[in-house]
Protein backbone atom coordinates (compact mmCIF):
# COMPACT_ATOMS: atom_id res chain seq x y z
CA UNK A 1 317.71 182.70 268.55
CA UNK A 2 320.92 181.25 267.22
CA UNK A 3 319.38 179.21 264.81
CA UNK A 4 317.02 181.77 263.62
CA UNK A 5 319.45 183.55 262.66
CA UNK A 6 321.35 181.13 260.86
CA UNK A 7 318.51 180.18 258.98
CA UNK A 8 317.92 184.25 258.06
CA UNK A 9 321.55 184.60 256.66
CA UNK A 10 321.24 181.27 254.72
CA UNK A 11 318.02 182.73 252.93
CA UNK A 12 320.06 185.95 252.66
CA UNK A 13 322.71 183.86 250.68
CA UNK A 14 320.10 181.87 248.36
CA UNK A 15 318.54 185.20 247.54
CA UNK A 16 322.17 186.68 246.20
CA UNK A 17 322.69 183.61 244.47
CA UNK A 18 319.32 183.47 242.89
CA UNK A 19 319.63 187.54 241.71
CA UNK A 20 322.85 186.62 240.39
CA UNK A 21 321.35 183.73 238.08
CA UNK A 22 318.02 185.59 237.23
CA UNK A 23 321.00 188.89 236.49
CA UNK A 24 322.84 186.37 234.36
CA UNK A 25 319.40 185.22 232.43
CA UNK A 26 318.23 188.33 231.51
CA UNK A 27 322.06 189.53 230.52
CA UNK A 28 322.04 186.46 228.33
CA UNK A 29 318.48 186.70 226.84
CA UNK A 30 318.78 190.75 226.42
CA UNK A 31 322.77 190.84 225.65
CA UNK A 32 323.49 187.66 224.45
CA UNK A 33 326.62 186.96 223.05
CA UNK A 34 327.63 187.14 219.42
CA UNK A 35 330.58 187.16 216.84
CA UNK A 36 331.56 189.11 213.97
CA UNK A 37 334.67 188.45 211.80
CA UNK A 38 337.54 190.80 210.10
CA UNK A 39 339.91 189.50 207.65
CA UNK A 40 343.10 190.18 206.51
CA UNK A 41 344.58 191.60 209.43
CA UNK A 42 347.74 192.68 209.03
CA UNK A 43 350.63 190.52 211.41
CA UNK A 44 353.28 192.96 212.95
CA UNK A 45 356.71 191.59 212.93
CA UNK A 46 358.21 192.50 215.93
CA UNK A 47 362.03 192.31 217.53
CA UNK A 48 363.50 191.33 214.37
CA UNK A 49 366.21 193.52 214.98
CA UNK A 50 367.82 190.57 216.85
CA UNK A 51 368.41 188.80 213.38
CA UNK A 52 370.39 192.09 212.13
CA UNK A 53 372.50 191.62 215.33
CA UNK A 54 373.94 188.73 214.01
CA UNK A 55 373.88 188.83 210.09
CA UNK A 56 370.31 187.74 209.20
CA UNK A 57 367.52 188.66 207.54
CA UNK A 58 363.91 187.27 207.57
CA UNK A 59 361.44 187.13 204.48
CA UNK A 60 357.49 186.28 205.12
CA UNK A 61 356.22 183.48 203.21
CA UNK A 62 354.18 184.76 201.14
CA UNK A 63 350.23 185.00 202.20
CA UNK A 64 351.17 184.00 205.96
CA UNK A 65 351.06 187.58 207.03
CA UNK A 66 347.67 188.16 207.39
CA UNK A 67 345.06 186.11 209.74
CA UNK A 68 341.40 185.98 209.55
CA UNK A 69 339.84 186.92 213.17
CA UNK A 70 336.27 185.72 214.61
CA UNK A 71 335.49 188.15 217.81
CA UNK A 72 333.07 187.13 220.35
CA UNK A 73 331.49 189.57 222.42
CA UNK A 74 328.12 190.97 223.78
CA UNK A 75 325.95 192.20 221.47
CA UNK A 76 325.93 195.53 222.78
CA UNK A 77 329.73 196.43 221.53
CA UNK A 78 330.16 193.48 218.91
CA UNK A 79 328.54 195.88 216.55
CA UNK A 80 330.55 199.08 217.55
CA UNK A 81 334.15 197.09 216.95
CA UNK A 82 336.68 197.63 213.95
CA UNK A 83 339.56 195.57 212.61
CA UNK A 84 341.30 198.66 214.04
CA UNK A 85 340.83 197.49 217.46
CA UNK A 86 342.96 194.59 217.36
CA UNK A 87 346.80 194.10 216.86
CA UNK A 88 348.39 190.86 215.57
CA UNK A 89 351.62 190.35 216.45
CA UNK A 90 354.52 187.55 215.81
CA UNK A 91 356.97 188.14 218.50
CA UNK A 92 360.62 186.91 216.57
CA UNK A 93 362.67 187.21 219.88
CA UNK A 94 360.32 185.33 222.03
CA UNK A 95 358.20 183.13 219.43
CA UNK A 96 360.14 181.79 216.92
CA UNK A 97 360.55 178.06 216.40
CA UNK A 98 361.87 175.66 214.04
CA UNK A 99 363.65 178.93 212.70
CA UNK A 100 360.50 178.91 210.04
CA UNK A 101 357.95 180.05 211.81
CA UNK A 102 356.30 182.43 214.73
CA UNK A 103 353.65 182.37 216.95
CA UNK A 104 350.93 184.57 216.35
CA UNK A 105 349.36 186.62 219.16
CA UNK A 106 346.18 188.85 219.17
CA UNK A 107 344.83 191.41 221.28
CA UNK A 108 342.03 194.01 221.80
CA UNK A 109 344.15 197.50 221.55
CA UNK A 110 340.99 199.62 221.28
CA UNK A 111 341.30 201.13 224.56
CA UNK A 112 337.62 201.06 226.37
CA UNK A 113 337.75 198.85 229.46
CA UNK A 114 334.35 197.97 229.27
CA UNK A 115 334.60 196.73 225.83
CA UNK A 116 337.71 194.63 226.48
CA UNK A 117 335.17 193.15 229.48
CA UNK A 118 332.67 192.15 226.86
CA UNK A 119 334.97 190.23 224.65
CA UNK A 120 334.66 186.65 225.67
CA UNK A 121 337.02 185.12 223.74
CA UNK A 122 339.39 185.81 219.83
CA UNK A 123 339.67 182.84 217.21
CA UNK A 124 341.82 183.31 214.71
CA UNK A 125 342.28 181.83 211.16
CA UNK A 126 346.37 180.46 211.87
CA UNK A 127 348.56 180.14 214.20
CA UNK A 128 351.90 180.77 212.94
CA UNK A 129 353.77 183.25 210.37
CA UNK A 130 356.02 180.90 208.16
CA UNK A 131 359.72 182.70 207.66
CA UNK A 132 362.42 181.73 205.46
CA UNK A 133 365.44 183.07 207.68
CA UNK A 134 368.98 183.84 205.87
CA UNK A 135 371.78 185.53 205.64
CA UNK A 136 371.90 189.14 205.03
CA UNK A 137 374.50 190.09 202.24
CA UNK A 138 375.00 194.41 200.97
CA UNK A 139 375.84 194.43 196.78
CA UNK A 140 376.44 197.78 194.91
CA UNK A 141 374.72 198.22 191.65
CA UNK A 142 375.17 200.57 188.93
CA UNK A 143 372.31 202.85 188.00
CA UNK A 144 370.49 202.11 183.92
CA UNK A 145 368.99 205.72 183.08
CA UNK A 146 365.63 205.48 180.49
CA UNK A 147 363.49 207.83 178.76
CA UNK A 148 359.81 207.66 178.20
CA UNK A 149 358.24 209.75 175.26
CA UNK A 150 360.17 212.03 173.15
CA UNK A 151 361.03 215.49 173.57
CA UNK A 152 360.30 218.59 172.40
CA UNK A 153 360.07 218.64 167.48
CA UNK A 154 363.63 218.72 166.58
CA UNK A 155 365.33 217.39 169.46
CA UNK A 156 366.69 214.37 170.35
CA UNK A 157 368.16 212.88 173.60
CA UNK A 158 371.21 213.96 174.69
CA UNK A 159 372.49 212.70 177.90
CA UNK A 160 370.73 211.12 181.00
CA UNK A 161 372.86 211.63 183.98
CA UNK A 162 371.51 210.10 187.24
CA UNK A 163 372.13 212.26 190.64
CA UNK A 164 374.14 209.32 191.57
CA UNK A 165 375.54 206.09 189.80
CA UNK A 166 375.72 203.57 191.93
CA UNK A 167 373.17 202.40 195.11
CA UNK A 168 374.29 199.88 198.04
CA UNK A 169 371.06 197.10 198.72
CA UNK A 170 371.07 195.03 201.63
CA UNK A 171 368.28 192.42 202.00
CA UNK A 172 368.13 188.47 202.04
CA UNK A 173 371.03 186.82 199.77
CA UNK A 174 368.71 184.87 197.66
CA UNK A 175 367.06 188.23 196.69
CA UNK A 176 369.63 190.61 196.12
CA UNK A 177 371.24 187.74 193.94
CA UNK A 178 368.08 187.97 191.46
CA UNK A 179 368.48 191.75 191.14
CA UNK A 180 370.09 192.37 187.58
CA UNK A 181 369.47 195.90 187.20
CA UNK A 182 368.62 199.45 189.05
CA UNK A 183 366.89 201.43 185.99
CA UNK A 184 365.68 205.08 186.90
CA UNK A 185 363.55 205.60 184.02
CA UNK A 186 361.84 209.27 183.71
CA UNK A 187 359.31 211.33 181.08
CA UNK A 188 360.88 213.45 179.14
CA UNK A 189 358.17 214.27 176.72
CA UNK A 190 358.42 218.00 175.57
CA UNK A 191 361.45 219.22 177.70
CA UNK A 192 363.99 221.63 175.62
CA UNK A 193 367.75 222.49 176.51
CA UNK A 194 368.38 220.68 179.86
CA UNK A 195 365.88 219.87 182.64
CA UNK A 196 365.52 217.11 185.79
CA UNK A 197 363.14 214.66 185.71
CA UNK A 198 362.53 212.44 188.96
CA UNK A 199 361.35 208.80 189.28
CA UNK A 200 361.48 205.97 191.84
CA UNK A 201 364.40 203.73 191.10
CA UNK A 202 363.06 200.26 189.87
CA UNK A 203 364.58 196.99 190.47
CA UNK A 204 364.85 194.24 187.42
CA UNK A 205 365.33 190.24 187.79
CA UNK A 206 366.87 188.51 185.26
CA UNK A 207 363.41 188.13 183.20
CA UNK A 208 362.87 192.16 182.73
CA UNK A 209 360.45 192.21 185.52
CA UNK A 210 360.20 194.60 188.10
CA UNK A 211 361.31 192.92 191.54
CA UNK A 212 359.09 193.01 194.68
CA UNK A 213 361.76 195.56 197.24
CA UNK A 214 359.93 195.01 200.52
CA UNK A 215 362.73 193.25 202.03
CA UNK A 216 365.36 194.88 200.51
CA UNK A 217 366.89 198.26 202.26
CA UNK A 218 368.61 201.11 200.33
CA UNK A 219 368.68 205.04 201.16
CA UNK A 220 366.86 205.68 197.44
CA UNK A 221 363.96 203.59 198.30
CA UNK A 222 360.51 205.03 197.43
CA UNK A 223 362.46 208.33 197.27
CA UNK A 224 362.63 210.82 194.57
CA UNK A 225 365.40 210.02 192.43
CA UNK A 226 366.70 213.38 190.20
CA UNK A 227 368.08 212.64 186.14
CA UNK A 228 369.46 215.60 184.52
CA UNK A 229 368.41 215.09 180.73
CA UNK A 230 370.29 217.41 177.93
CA UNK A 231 368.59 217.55 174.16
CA UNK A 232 370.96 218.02 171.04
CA UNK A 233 369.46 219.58 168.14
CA UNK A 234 369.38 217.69 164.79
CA UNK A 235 370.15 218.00 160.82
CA UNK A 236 370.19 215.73 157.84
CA UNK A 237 373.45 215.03 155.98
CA UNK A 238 374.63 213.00 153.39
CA UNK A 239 377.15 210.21 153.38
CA UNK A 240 380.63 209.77 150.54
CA UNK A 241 383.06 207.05 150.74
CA UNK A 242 386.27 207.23 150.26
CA UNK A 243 386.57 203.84 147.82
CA UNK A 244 390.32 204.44 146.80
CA UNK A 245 390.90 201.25 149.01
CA UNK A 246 387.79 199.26 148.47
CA UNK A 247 389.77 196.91 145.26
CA UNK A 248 392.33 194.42 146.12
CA UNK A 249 395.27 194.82 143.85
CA UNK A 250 394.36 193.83 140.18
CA UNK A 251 390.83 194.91 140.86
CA UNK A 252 388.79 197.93 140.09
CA UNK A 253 385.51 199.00 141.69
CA UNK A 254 383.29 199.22 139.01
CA UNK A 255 380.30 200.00 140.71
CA UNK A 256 378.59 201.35 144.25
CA UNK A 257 375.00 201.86 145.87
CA UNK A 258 374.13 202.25 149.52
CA UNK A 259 370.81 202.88 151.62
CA UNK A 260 370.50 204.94 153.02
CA UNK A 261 371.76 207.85 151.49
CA UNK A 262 371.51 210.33 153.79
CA UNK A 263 371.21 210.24 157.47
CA UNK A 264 370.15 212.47 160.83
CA UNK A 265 372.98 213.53 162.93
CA UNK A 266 372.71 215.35 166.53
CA UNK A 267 374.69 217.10 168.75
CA UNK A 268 374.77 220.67 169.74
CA UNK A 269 373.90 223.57 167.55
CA UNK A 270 377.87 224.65 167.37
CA UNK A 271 379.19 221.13 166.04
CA UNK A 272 376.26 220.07 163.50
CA UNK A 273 376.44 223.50 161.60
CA UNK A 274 379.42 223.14 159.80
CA UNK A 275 378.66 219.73 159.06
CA UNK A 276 377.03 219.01 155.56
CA UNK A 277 378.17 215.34 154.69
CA UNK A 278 379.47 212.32 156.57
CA UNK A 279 383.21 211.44 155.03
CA UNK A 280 383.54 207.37 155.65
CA UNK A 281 387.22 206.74 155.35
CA UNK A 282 388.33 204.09 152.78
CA UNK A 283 389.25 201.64 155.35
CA UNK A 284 385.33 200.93 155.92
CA UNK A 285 385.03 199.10 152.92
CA UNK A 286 386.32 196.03 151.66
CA UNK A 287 388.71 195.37 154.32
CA UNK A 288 388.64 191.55 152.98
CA UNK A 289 389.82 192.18 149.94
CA UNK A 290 386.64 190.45 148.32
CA UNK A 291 385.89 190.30 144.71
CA UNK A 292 382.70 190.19 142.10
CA UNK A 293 379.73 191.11 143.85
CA UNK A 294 380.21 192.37 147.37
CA UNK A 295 377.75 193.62 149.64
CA UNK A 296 379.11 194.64 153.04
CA UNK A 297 376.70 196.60 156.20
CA UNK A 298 378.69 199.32 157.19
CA UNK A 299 378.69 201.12 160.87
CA UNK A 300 379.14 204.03 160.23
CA UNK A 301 378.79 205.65 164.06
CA UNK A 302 382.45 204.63 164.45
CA UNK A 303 383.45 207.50 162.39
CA UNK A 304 381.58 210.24 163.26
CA UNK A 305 383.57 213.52 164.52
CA UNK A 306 383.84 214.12 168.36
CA UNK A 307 380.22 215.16 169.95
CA UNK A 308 378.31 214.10 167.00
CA UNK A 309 375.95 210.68 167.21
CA UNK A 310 373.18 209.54 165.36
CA UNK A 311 370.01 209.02 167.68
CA UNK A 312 368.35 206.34 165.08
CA UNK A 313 369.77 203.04 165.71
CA UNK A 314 368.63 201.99 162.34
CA UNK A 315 370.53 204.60 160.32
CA UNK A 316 373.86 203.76 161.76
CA UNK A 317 374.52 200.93 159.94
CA UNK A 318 374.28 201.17 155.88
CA UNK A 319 374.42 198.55 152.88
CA UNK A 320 377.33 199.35 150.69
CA UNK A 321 377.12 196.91 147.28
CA UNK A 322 379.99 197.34 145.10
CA UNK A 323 381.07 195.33 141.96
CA UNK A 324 384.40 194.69 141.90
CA UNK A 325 385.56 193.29 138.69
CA UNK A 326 389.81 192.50 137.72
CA UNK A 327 391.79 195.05 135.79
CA UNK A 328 392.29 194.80 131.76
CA UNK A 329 395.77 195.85 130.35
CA UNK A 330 396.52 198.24 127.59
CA UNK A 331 400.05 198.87 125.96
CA UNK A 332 401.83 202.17 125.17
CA UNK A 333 404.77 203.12 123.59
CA UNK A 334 406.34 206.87 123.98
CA UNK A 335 408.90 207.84 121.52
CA UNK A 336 411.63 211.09 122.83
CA UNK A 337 409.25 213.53 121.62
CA UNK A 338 406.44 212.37 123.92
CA UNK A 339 408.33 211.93 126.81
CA UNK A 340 409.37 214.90 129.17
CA UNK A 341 413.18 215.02 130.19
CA UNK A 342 414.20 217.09 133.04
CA UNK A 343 417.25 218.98 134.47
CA UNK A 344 419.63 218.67 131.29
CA UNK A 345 422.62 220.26 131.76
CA UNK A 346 423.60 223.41 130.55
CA UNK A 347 425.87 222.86 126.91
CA UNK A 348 424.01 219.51 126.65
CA UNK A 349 420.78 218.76 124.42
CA UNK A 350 419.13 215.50 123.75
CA UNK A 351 419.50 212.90 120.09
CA UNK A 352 416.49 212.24 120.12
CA UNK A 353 417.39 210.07 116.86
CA UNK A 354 419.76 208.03 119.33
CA UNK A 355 417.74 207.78 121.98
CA UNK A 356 415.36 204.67 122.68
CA UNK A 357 411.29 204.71 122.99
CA UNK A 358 409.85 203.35 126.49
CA UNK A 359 406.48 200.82 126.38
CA UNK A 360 404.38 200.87 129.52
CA UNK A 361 401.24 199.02 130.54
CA UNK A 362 398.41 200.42 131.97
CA UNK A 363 395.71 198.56 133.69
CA UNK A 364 392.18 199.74 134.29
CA UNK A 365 388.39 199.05 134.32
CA UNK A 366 387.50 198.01 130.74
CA UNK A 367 385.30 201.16 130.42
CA UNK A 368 387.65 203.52 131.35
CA UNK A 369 390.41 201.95 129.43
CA UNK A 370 388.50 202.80 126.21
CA UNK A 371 388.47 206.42 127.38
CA UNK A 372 391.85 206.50 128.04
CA UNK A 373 394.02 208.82 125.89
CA UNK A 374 398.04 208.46 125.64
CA UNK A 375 398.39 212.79 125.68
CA UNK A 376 396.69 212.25 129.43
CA UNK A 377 399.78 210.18 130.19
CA UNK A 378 402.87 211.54 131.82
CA UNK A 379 406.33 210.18 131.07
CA UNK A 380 408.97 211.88 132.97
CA UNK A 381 413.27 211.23 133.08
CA UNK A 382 415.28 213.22 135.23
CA UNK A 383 418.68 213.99 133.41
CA UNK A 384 420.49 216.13 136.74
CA UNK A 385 423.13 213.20 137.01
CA UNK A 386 424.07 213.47 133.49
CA UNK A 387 426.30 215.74 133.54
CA UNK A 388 428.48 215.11 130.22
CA UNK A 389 428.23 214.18 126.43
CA UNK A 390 427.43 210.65 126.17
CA UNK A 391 424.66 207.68 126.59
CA UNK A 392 422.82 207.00 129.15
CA UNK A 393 419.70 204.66 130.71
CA UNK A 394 417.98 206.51 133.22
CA UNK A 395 414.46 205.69 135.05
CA UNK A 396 411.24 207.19 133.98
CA UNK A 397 408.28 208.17 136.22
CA UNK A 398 404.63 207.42 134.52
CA UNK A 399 401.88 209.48 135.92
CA UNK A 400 398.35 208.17 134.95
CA UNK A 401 394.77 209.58 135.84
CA UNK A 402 392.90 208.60 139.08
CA UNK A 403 391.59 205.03 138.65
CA UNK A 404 394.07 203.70 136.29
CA UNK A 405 397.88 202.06 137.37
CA UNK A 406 400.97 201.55 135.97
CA UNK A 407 403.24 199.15 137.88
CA UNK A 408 406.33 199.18 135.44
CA UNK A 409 409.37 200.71 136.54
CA UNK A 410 410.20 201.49 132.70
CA UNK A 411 413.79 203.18 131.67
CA UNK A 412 414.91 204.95 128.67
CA UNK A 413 418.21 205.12 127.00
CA UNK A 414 419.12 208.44 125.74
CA UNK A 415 422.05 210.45 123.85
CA UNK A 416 423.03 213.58 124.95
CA UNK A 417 425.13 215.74 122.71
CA UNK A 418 427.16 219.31 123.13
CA UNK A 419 425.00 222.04 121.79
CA UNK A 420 426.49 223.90 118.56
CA UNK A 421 427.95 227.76 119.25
């Protein structure tokens, strides 16, 4: 009896085993299993916050942040997965070695039990996230406003004024070391009076190009940044020089020409009205002293009144030419007659027949020497110290017209008598 038994539960046990093979056959023949692939799955950084604790930052090597993945699993859900489903991680407070690199890890986060069953196994494309690990340094930089387009006819650009002027980055040394500017640059195209205009603040290396701020950390990032823009309203006006300077001694100016002419100003309506020409003082030319042919660029922005600019960089500066060419000399002699004496005292009168003539020398351009006349010359000697009969050699003043001199410091000698009763 005992062995019949025996052998009954032995058959019993050969038939499981048997139904569990043929089960496994037909699983394998009618759900065999199969793999499908997703690349470019994203690699989750996690627990870096334990390199802020003690002054560091991390940066990704570039294109080791991503992992190809080849799932295998039955047939019946390998179709029905999505890159969704699985999370890869790189662990920095448990995994990472050499300090340049962490381990990767994958998993199935799509939630169905059964489908996590039928996953047999997850190769993946590498191992290992490389990291470049270094120290974390904060910089302040100041904020470059630009303008895009123009606005509205008539108006230039007044000011751009940023909601704030400096920004505080923190990131990896080596980064924050390339940054050379922080430009918010907006579009003003067609705004009038004053209106904001936001952007995103960009970052600028050394080259002009815009910098890659994934690793870098600042309140402003891929926020809307405000710049308050004002217009000024604009007029053309001439430009004078003042060239009473522009000769060195013993030189005249003979000639002048500059481009251009006339210029646009801007500023608001209230300080461009009144305006009609741009007065250059006479200290903006010549300031050498240089002779013969002279051609000097003038900037002329450094002397424009108070809220007044000109918006064209290339009409600030003007070509002055100027021939400058040394003074000729003419002679004159004044007798008594010509001369004017002032402050004679009362009871006294001049002898003219005793009294001397006065020769003066008067230099000027040779042009304007030939139309100078001796009646447009002005001898003067002031008589209020001579206060008796008798001779006397007193000083004499010359005037002469505007672009003609006179450096003598002539004197007269003169004969004053007592008038008859």
């Amino acid at each position: 009896m005992k062995t019949k038994l025996l052998n009954n539960l032995l058959l019993k046990l050969l038939s499981v085993a048997a139904a569990m093979v043929l089960w496994l056959i037909v699983v394998n023949i009618d759900d065999p299993i199969t793999d499908v692939s997703f690349r470019n799955i994203k690699v989750d950084i996690v627990n870096a916050d334990i390199l802020a604790d003690q002054g560091q930052v991390y940066r990704v090597v570039e294109g080791t942040d991503t992992v190809d993945l080849t799932v295998y699993a039955r047939t019946s859900v390998a179709g029905r997965l999505q890159a969704s489903d699985f999370r890869a991680t790189a662990d920095v407070q448990k995994d990472l070695r050499y300090d340049s690199m962490v381990s990767i890890s994958v998993s199935y986060v799509g939630g169905n039990a059964r489908t996590e069953d039928a996953i047999e196994r997850i190769d993946q494309s590498r191992s290992n996230v490389l990291v470049s690990i270094e120290e974390s340094v904060t910089e302040q930089f100041k904020v470059t406003t630009r303008y895009t387009n123009e606005p509205s006819d008539g108006l230039e650009v007044g000011t751009l004024t940023p909601e704030q002027t400096v920004v505080e980055i923190t990131g990896p040394k080596s980064t924050v070391d390339e940054i050379r500017e922080v430009v918010a640059e907006v579009n003003i195209a067609g705004i009038t009076g004053t209106a904001v205009r936001t952007c995103t603040l960009k970052l600028i290396d050394g080259n002009g190009d815009e910098m890659d701020d994934t690793y870098l950390e600042y309140a402003e990032k891929d926020q809307p940044f405000q710049v308050t823009v004002t217009t000024l309203n604009t007029k053309e006006v001439g430009i004078s020089f003042d060239v009473s300077q522009a000769a060195p001694e013993g030189y005249g100016l003979s000639a002048i020409s500059y481009t251009p002419q006339t210029v646009t100003i801007a500023g608001e309506q209230s300080n461009i009205r009144p305006i009609l020409n741009l007065d250059i003082p006479a200290e903006a030319l010549n300031p050498d002293g240089q002779t013969g042919s002279v051609e000097q660029t003038v900037d002329i922005s450094q002397y424009l009144p108070d809220g007044i600019r000109i918006p064209d960089e290339n009409e600030r500066e003007i070509v002055v030419r100027m021939e400058i060419i040394p003074y000729e000399t003419t002679s004159y002699t004044f007798v008594p007659g010509q001369i004017h004496f002032a402050n004679i005292q009362e009871g006294l009168e001049l002898d003219a027949e005793d009294s001397g003539d006065v020769t003066i020398q008067v230099s000027g351009l040779p042009a304007d020497l030939a139309a100078l006349t001796q009646d447009s010359i002005q001898l003067t000697a002031d008589l209020a110290d001579c206060t008796r009969a008798g001779s006397y050699t007193v000083p004499v003043t010359v005037t002469v017209p505007d672009g003609y001199t006179c450096s003598d410091t002539p004197e007269i000698t003169v004969r004053l008598v007592r008038t008859e009763e």
